[in-house]
C-alpha atoms as a PDB file:
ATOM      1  CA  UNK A   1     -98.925  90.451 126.423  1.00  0.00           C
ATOM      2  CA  UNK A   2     -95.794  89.500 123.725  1.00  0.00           C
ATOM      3  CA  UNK A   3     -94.548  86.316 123.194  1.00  0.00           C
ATOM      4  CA  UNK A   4     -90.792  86.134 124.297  1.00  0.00           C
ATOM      5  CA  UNK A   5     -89.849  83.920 121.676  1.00  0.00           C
ATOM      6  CA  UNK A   6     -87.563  81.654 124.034  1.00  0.00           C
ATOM      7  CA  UNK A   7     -89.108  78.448 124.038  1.00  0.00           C
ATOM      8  CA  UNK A   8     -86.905  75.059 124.360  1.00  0.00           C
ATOM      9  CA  UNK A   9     -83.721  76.180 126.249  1.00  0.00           C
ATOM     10  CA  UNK A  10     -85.311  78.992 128.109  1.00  0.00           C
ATOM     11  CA  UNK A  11     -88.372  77.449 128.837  1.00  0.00           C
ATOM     12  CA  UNK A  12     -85.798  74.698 130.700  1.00  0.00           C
ATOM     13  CA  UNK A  13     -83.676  77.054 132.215  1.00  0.00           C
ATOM     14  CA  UNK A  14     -85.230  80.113 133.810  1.00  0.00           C
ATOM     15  CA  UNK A  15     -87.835  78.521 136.435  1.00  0.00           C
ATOM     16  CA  UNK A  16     -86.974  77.449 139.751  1.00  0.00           C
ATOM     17  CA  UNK A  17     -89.715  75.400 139.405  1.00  0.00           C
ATOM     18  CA  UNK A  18     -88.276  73.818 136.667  1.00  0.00           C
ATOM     19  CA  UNK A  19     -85.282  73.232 138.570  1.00  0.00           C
ATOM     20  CA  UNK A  20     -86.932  72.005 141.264  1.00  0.00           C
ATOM     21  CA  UNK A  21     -90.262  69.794 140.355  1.00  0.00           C
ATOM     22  CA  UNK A  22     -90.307  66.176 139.761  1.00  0.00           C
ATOM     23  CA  UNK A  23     -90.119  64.535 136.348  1.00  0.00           C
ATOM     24  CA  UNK A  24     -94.146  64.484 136.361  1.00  0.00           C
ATOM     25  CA  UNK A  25     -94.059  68.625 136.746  1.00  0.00           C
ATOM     26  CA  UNK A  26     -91.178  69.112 133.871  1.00  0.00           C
ATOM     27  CA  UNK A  27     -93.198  66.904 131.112  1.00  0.00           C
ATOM     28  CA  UNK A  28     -96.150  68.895 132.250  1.00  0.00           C
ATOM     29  CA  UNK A  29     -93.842  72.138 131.642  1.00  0.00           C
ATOM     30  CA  UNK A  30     -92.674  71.447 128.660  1.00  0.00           C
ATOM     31  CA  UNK A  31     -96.040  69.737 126.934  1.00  0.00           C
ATOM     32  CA  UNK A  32     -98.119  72.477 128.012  1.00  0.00           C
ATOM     33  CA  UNK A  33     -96.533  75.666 128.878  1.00  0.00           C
ATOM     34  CA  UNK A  34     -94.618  78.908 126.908  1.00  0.00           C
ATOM     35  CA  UNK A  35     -93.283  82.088 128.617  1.00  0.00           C
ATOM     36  CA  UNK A  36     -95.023  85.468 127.527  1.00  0.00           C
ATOM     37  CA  UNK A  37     -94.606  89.258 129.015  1.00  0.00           C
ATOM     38  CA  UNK A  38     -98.125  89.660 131.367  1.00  0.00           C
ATOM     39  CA  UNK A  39     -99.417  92.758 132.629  1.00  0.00           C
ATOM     40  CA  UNK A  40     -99.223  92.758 136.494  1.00  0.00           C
ATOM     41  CA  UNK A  41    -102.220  94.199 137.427  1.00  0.00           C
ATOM     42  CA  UNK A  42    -103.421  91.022 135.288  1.00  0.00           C
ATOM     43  CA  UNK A  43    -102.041  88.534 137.886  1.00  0.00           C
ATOM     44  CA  UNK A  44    -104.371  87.396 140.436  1.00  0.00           C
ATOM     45  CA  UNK A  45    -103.587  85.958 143.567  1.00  0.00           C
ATOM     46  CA  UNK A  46    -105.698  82.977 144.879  1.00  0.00           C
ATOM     47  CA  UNK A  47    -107.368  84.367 148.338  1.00  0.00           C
ATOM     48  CA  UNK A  48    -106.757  81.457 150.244  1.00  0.00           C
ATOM     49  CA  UNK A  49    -102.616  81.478 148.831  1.00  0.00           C
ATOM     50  CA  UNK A  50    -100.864  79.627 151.542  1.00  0.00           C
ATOM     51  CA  UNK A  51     -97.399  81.427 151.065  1.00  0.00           C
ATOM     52  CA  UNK A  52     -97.207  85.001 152.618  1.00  0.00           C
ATOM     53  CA  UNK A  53     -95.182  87.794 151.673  1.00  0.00           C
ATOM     54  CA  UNK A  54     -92.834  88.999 154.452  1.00  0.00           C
ATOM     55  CA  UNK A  55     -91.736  92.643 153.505  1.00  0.00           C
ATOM     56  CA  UNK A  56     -89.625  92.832 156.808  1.00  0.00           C
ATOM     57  CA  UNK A  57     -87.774  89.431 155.999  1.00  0.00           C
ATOM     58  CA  UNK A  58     -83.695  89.650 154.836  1.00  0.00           C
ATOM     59  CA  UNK A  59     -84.781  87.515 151.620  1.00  0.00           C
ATOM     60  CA  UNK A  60     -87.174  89.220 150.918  1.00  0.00           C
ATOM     61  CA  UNK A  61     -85.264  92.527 150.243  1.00  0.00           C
ATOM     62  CA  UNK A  62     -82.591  90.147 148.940  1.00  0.00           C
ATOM     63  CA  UNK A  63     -84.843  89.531 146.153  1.00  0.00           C
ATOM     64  CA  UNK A  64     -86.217  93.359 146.165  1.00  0.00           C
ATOM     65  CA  UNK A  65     -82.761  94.163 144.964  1.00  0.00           C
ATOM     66  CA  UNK A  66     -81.966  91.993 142.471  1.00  0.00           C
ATOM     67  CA  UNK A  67     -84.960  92.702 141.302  1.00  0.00           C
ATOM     68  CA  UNK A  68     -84.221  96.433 141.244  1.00  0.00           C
ATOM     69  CA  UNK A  69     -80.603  95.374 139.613  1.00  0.00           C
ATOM     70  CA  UNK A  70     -81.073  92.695 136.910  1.00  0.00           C
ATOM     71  CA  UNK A  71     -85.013  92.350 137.096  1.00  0.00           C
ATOM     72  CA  UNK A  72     -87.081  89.300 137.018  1.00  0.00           C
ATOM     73  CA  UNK A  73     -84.701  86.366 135.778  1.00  0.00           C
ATOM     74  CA  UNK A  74     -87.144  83.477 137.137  1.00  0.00           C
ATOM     75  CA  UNK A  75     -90.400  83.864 135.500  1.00  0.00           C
ATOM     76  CA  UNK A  76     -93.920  83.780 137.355  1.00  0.00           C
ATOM     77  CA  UNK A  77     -95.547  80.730 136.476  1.00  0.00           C
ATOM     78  CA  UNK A  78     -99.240  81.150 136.074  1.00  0.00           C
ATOM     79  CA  UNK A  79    -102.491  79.671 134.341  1.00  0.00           C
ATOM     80  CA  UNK A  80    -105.404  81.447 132.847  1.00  0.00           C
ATOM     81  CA  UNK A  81    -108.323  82.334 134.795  1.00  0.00           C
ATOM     82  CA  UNK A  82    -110.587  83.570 132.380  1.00  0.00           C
ATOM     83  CA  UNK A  83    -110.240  86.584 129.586  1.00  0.00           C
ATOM     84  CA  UNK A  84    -106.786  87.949 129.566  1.00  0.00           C
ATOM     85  CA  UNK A  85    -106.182  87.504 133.609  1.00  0.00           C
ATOM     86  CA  UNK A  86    -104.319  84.704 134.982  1.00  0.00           C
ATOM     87  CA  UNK A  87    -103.629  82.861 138.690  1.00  0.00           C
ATOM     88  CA  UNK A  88    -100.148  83.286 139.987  1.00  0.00           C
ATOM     89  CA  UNK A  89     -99.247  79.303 140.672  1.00  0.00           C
ATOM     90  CA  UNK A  90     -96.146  80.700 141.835  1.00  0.00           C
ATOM     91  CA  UNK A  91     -94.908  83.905 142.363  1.00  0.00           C
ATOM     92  CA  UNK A  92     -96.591  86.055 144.695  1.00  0.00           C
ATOM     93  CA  UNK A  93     -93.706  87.838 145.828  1.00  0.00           C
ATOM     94  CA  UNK A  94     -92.572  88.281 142.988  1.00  0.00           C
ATOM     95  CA  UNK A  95     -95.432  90.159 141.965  1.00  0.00           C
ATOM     96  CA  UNK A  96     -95.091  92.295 144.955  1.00  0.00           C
ATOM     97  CA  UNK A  97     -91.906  93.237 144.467  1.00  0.00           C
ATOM     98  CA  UNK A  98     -93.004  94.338 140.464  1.00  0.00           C
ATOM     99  CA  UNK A  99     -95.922  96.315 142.004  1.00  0.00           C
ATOM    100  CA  UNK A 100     -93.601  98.057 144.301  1.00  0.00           C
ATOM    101  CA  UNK A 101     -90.879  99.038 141.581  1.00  0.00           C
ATOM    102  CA  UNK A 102     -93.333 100.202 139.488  1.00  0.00           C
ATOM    103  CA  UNK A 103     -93.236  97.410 136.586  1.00  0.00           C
ATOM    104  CA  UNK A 104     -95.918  97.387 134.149  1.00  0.00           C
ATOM    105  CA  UNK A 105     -95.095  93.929 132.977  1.00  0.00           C
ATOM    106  CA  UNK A 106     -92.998  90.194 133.983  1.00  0.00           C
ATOM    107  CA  UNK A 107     -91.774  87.131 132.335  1.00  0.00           C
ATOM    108  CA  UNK A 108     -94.219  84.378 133.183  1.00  0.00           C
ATOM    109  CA  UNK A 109     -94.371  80.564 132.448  1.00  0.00           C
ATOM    110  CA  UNK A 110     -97.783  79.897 131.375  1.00  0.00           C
ATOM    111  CA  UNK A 111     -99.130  75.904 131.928  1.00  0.00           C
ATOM    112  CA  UNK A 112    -101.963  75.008 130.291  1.00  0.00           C
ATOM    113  CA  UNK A 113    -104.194  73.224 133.183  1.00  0.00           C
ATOM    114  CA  UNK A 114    -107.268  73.298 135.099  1.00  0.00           C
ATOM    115  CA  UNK A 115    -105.954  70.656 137.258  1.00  0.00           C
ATOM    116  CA  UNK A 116    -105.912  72.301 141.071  1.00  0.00           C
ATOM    117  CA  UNK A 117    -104.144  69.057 142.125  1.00  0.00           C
ATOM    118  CA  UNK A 118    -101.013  70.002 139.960  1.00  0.00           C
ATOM    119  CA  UNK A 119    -101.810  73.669 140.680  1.00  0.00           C
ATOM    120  CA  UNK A 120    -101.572  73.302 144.430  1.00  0.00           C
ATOM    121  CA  UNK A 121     -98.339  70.449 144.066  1.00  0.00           C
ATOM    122  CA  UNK A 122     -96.268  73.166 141.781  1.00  0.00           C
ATOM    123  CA  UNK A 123     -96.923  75.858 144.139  1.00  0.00           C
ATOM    124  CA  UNK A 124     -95.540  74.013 147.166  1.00  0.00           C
ATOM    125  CA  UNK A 125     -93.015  72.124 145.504  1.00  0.00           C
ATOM    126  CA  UNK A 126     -91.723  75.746 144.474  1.00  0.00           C
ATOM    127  CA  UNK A 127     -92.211  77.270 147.820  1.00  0.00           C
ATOM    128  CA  UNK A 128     -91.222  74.386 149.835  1.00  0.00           C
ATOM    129  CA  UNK A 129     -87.906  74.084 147.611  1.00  0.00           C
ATOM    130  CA  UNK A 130     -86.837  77.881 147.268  1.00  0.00           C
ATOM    131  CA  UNK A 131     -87.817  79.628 150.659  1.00  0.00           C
ATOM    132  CA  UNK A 132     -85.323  79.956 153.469  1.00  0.00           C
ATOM    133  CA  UNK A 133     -87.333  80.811 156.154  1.00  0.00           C
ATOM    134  CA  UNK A 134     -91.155  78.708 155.921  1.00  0.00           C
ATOM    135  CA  UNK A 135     -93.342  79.341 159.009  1.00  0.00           C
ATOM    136  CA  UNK A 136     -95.537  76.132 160.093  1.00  0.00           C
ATOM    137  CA  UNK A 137     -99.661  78.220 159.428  1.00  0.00           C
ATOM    138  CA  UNK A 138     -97.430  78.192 155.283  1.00  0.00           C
ATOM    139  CA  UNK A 139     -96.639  74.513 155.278  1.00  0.00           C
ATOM    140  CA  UNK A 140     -99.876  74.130 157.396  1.00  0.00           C
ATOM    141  CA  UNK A 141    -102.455  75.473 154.776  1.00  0.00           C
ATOM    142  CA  UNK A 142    -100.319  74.375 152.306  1.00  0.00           C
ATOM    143  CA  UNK A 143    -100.402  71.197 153.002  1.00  0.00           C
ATOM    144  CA  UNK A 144    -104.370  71.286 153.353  1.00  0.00           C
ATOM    145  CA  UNK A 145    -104.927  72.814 150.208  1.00  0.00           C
ATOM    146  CA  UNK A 146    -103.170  69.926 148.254  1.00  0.00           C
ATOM    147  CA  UNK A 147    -104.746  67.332 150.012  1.00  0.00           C
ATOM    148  CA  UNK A 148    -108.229  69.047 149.633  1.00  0.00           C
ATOM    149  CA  UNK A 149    -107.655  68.902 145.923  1.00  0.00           C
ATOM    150  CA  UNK A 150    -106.150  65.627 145.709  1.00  0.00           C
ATOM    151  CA  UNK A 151    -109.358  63.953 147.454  1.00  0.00           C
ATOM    152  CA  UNK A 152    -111.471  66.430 144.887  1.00  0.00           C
ATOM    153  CA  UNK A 153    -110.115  64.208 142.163  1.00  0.00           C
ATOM    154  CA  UNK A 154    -109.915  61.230 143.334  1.00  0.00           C
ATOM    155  CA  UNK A 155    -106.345  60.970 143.225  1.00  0.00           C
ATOM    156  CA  UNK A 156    -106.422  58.349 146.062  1.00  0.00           C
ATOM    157  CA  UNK A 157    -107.909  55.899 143.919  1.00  0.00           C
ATOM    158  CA  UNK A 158    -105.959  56.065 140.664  1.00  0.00           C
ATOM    159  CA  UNK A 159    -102.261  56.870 142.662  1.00  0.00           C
ATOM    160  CA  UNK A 160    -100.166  53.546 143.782  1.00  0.00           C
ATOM    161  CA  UNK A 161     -96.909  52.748 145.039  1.00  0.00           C
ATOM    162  CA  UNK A 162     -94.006  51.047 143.123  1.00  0.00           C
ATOM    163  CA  UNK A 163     -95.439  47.907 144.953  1.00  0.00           C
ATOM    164  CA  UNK A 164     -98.553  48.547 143.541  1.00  0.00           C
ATOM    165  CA  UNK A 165    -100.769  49.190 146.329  1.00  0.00           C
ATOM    166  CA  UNK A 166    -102.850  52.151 147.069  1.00  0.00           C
ATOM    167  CA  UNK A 167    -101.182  54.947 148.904  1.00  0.00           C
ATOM    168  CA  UNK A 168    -103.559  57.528 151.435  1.00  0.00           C
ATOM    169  CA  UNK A 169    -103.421  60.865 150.104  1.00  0.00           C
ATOM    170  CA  UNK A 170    -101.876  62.324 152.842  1.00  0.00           C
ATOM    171  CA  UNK A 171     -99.143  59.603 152.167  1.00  0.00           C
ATOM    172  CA  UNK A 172     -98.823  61.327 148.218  1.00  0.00           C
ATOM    173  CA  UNK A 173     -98.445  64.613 149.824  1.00  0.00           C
ATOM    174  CA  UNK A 174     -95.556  63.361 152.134  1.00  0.00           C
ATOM    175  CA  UNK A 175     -94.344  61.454 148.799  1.00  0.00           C
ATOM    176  CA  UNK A 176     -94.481  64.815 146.944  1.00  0.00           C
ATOM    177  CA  UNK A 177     -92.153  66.750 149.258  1.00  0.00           C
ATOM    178  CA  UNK A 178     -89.674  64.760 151.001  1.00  0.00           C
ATOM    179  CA  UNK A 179     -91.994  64.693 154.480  1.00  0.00           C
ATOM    180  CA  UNK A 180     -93.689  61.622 156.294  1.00  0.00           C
ATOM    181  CA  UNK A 181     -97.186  60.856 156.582  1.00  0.00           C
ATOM    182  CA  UNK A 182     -96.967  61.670 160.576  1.00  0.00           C
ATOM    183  CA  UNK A 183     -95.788  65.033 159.482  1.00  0.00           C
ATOM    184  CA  UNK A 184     -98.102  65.900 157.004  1.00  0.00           C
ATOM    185  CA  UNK A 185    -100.792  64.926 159.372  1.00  0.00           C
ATOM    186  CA  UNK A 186     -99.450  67.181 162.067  1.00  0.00           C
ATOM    187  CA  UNK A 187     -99.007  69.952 159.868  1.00  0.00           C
ATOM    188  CA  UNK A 188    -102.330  69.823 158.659  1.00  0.00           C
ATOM    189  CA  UNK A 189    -103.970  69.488 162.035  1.00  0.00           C
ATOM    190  CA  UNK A 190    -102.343  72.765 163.162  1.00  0.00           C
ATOM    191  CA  UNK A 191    -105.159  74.551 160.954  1.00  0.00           C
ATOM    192  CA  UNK A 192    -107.491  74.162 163.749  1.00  0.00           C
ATOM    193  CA  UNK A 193    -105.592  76.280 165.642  1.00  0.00           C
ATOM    194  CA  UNK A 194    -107.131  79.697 166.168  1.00  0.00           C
ATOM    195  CA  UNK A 195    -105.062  82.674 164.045  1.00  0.00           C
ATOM    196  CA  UNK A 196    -103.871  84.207 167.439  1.00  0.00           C
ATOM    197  CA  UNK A 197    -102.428  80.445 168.887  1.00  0.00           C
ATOM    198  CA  UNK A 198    -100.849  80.192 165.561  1.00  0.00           C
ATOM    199  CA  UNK A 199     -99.254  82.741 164.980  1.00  0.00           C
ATOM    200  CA  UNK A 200     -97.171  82.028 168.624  1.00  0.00           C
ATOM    201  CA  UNK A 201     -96.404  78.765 166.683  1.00  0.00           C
ATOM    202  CA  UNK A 202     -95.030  80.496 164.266  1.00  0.00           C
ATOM    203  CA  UNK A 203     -92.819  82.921 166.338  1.00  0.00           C
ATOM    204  CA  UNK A 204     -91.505  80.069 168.505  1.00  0.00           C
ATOM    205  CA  UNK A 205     -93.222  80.751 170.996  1.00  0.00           C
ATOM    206  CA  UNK A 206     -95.302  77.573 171.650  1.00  0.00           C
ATOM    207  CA  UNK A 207     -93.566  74.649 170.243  1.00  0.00           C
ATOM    208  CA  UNK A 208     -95.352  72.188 167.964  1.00  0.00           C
ATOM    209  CA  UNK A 209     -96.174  69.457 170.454  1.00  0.00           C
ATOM    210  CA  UNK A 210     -98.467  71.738 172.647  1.00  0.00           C
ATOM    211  CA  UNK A 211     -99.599  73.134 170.007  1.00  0.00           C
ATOM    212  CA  UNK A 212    -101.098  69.755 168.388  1.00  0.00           C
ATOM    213  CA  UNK A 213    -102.303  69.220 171.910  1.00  0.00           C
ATOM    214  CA  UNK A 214    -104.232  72.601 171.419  1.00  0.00           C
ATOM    215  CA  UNK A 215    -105.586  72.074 168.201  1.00  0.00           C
ATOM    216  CA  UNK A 216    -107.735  69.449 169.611  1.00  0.00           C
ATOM    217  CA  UNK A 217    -109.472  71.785 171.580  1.00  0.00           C
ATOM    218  CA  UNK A 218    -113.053  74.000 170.392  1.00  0.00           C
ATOM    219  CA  UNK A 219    -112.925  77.428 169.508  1.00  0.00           C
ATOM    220  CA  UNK A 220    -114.187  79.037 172.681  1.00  0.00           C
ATOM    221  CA  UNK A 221    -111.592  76.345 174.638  1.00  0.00           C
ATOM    222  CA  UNK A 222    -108.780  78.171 172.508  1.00  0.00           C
ATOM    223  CA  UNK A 223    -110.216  81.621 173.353  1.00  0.00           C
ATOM    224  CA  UNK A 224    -109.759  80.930 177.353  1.00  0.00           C
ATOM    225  CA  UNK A 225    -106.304  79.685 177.052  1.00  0.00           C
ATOM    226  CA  UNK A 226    -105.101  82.339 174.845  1.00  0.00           C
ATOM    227  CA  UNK A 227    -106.949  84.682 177.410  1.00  0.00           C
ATOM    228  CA  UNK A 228    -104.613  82.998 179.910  1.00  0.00           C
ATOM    229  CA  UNK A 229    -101.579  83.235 177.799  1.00  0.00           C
ATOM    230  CA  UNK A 230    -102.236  87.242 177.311  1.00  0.00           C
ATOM    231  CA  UNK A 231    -102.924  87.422 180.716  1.00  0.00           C
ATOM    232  CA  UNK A 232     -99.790  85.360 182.291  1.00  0.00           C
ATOM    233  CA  UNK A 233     -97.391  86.884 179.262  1.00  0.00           C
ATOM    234  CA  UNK A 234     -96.367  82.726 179.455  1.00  0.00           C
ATOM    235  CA  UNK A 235     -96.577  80.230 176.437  1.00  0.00           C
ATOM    236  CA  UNK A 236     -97.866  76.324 177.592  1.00  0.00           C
ATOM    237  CA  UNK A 237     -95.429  73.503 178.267  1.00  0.00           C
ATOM    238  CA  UNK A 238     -96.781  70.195 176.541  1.00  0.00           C
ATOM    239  CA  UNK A 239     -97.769  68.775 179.376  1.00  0.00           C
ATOM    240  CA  UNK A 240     -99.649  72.130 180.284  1.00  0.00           C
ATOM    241  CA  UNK A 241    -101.860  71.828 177.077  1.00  0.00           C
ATOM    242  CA  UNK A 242    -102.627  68.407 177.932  1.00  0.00           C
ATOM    243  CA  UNK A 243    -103.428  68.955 181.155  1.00  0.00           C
ATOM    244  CA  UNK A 244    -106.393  71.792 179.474  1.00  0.00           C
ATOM    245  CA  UNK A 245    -107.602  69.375 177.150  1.00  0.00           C
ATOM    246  CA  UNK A 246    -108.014  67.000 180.262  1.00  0.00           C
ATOM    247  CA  UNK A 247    -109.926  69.556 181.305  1.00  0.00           C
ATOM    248  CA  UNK A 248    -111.778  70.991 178.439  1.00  0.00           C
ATOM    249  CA  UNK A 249    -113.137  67.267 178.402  1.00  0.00           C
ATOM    250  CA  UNK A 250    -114.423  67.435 182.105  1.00  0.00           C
ATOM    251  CA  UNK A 251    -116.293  70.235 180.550  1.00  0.00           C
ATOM    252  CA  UNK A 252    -114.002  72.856 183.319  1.00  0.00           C
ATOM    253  CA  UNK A 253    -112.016  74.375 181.077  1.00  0.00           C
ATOM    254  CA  UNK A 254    -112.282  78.370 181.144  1.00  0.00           C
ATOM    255  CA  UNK A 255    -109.810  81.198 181.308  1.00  0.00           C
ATOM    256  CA  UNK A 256    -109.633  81.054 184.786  1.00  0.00           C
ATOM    257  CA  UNK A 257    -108.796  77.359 184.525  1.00  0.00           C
ATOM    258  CA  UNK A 258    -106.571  77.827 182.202  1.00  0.00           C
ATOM    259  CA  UNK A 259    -104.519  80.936 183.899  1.00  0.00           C
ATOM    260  CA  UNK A 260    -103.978  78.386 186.803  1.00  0.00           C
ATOM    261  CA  UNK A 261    -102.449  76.153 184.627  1.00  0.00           C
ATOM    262  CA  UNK A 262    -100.613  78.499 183.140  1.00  0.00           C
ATOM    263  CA  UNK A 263     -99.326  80.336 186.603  1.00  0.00           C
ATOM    264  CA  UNK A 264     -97.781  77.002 188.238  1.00  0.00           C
ATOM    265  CA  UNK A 265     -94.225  77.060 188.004  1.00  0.00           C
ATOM    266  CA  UNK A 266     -92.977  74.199 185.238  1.00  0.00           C
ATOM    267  CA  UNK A 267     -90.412  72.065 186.252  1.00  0.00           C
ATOM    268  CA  UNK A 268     -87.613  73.510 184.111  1.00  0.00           C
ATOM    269  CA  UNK A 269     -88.425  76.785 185.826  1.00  0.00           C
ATOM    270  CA  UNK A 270     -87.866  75.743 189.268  1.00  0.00           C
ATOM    271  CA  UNK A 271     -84.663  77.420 190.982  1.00  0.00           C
ATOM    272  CA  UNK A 272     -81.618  74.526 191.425  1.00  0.00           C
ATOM    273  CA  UNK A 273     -78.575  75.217 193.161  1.00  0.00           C
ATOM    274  CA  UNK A 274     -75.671  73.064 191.900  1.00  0.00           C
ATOM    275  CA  UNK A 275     -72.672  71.996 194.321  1.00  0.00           C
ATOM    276  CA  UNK A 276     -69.245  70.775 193.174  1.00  0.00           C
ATOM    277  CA  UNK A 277     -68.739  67.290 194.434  1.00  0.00           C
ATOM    278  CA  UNK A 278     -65.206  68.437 195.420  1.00  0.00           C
ATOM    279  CA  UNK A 279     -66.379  70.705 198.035  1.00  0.00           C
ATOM    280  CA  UNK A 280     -68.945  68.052 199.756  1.00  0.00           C
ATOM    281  CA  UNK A 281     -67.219  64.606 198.995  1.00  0.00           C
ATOM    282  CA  UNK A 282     -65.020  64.626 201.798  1.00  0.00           C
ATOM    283  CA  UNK A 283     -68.247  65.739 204.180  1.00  0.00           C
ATOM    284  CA  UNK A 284     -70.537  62.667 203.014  1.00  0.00           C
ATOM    285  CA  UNK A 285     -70.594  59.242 204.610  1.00  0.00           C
ATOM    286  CA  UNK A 286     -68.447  56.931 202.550  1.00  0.00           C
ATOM    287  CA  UNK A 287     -71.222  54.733 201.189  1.00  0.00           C
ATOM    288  CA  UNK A 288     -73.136  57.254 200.214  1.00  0.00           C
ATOM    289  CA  UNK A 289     -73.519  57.696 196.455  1.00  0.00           C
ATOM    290  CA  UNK A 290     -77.098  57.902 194.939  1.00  0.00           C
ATOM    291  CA  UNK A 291     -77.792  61.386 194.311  1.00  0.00           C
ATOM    292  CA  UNK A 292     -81.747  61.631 195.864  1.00  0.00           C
ATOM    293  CA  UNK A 293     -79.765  60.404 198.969  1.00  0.00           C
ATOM    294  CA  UNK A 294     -77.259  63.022 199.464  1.00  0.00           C
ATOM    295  CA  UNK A 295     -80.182  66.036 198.440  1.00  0.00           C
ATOM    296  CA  UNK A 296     -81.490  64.374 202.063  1.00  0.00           C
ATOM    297  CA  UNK A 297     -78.780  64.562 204.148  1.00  0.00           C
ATOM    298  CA  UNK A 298     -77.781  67.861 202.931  1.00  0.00           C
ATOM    299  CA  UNK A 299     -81.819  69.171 204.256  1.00  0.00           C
ATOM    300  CA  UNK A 300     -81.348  67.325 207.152  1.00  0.00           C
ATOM    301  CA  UNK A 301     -77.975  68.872 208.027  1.00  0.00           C
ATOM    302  CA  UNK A 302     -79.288  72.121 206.998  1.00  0.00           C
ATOM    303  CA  UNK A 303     -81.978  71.973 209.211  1.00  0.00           C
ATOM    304  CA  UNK A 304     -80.317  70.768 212.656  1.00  0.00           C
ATOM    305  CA  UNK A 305     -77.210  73.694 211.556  1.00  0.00           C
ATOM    306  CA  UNK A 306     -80.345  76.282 211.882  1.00  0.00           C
ATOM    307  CA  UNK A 307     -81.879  74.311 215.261  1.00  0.00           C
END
């Protein structure tokens, strides 16, 4: 490890987290921190890291190949985790990426900390700010993990609002990066999802309202109505999920509950044949103008033209 001997103006300049934390993070930066040359294979990444690395993604081989071009001009930042190894804070793809070109060493920001509260808030504040494409389970766990360590500490007690009253933690997470409370609360409940329901969530396929209606349900609950979703190839409709919680609470929800649910054709699926008014207006009684009235008449005609 070598000292790059660019403290002060580098130190400002070349982190995105820099760029992008609140005042709070940048006094912490540039109290405690220095950029050094680390070993990768001396960077550790927490196991329960929120942010995933999507090799397949355009930004990711955007930053592959700058990479490759001009190298690492954002450092890592990191903190020590015990003799000569250290926790990437932020960073992990860049890491990757170093791995994969075959670098024996990158430029990281090193913050002197054992505070997992300002751990976990840097690492989303980073993520949150820099990524183009962030998939709910990412702003799900990470979410969770900063609340988990702001309760820890007891943030909740010492924390208050310009008006000085005491703000709920999940209201300093919201504070921290630009969300609401409601938000952070929805986000957060998605981790009860299980890892097959979420990961539709996170390809569009179910849409977050179902999905919170989901979450609500037990493990085995979520295994029948994924059963039903493999089974029908269809995703649930928010009133669909509701309708299985209804019945997971009547204690008669299974899979074969659920693919009955599932299998009854929603209402935005239902055939509709559209008529220009032109073409009828002239064939309607004169006084006849609500639209529930003229689907009638038209059935009624219909059926005495076929008698």
């Amino acid at each position: 490890m070598s000292d790059l001997g660019l403290r002060g103006k580098i130190k400002k300049t070349a982190s995105m987290e820099y760029f992008f934390s609140s005042q709070e993070m940048r006094d912490q930066l540039d109290n405690d921190c220095k950029i050094v040359n680390i070993e990768v294979n001396k960077l550790l990444i927490d196991v329960d890291y929120a942010w995933t690395v999507r090799e397949e993604s355009e930004e990711y081989v955007e930053i592959l190949e700058s990479i490759r071009e001009i190298g690492i001009i954002s450092p890592l930042t990191v903190v020590a985790a015990g003799e000569d190894e250290y926790r990437v804070v932020s960073g992990r793809r860049r890491k990757v990426i170093a791995e994969q070109l075959g670098l024996i060493a990158v430029p990281c920001i090193i913050i002197d900390t054992d505070d997992e509260y300002l751990i976990q808030k840097i690492r989303n504040d980073s993520n949150l700010k820099t990524r183009r494409e962030i998939l709910p389970s990412e702003k799900a766990k990470a979410y969770k993990l900063e609340l988990e360590a702001l309760k820890h500490q007891g943030k909740r007690i010492s924390t208050s609002s310009p008006l000085g009253t005491k703000l709920r933690t999940d209201e300093i997470i919201a504070q921290n990066h630009g969300d609401t409370r409601t938000q952070v609360e929805r986000f957060i409940r998605l981790n009860k999802l299980i890892p097959e329901i979420l990961s539709l969530v996170d390809r569009k396929q179910i849409a977050m309202r179902p999905a919170l209606e989901l979450a609500a349900l037990p493990v085995r609950a979520q295994e029948a109505v994924f059963g039903a979703i493999d089974q029908t190839q269809a995703f649930p409709s928010h009133s669909q999920a509701r309708r299985m919680v209804a019945l997971d609470k009547d204690g008669s929800l299974n899979k074969e509950a659920a693919y009955k649910v599932m299998t009854e054709v929603k209402p935005n699926q239902e055939e509709k044949v559209s008529i220009h008014w032109k073409e009828i207006e002239e064939l309607l009684p004169a006084d006849m103008i609500d639209h529930r009235e003229i689907e009638k008449y038209i059935v009624q005609a219909l059926k005495a033209y076929r008698n």
